[in-house]
Protein backbone atom coordinates (compact mmCIF):
# COMPACT_ATOMS: atom_id res chain seq x y z
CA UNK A 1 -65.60 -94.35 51.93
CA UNK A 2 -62.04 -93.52 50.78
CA UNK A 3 -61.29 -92.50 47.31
CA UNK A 4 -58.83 -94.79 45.80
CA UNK A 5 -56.88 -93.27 43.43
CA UNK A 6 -56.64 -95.63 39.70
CA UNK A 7 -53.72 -96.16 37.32
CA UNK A 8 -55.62 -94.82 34.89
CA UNK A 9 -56.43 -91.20 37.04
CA UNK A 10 -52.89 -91.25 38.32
CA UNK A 11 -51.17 -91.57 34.67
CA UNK A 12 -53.64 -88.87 33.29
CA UNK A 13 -52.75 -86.26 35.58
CA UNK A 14 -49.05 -86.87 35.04
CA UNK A 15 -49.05 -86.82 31.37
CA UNK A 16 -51.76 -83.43 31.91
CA UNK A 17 -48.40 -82.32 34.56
CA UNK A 18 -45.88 -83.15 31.68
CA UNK A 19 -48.23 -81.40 28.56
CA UNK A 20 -48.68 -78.53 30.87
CA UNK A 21 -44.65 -78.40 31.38
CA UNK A 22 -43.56 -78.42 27.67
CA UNK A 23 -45.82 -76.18 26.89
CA UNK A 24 -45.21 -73.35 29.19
CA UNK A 25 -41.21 -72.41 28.25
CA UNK A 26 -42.11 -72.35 24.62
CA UNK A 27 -45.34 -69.68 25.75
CA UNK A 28 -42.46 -67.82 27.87
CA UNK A 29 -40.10 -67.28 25.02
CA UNK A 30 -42.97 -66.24 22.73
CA UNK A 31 -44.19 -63.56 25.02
CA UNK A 32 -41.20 -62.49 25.32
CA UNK A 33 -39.72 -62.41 22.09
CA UNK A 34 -42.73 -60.04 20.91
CA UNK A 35 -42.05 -56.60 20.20
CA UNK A 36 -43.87 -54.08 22.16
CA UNK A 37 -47.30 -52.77 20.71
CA UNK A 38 -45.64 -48.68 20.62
CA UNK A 39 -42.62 -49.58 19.27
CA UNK A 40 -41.50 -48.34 16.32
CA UNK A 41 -41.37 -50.94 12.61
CA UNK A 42 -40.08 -49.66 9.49
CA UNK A 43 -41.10 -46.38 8.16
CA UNK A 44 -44.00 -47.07 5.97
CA UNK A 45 -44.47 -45.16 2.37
CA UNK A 46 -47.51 -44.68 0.45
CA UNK A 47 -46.64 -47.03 -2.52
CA UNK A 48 -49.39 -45.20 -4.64
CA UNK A 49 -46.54 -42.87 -4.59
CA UNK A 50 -43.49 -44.83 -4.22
CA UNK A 51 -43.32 -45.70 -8.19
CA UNK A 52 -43.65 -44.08 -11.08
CA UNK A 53 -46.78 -42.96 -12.71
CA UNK A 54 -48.52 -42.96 -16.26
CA UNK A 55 -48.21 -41.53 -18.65
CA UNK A 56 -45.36 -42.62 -19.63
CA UNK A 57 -43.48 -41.65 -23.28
CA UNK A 58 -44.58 -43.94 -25.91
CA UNK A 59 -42.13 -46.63 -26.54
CA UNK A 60 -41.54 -48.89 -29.78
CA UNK A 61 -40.43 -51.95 -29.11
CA UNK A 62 -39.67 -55.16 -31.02
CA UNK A 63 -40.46 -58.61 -30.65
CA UNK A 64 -39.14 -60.01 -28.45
CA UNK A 65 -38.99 -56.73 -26.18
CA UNK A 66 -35.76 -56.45 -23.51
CA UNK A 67 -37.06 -55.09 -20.15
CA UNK A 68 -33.52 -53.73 -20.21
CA UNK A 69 -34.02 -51.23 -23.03
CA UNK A 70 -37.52 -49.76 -21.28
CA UNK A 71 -37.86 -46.21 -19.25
CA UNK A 72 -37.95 -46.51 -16.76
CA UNK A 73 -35.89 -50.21 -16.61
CA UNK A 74 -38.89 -52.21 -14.62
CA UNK A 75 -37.93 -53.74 -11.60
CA UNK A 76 -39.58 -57.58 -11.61
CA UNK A 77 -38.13 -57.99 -8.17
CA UNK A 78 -34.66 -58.78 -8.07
CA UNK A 79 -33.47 -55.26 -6.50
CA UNK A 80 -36.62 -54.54 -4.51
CA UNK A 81 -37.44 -58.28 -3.16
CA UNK A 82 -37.72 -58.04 0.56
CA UNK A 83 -38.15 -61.57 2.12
């Protein structure tokens, strides 16, 4: 008996052809845009020691209180904000 081959068989292995060929170039450029397992990132600090530590001088402060008039002046972000 010969095997007869369907629409149905023939269209599924084309679009399975087609899914496997988008796929593939977009796999490619991932693999390759990866950075090597050894190389070296950004040097890392300990940020237990990065900022500064207690105790700090006793400060009076009024309501409201102005982050600008504290010592050290905290930093909420705007200078250290890496993103």
């Amino acid at each position: 008996m010969e095997k007869s081959i369907t629409r149905r068989n023939a269209i599924g292995k084309i679009a399975a052809t087609l899914a496997v060929a988008a796929v593939s170039p977009s796999a490619f450029a991932q693999s390759q845009n990866q950075k090597p397992q050894n190389s070296t990132g950004p040097d890392l600090t300990d940020p237990t020691t990065k900022y500064p530590r207690p105790p700090f001088k006793s400060q009076s402060q009024p309501f409201p209180g102005l982050a600008s008039k504290m010592d050290p002046v905290p930093d909420h972000g705007e200078k250290s904000y890496v993103g």
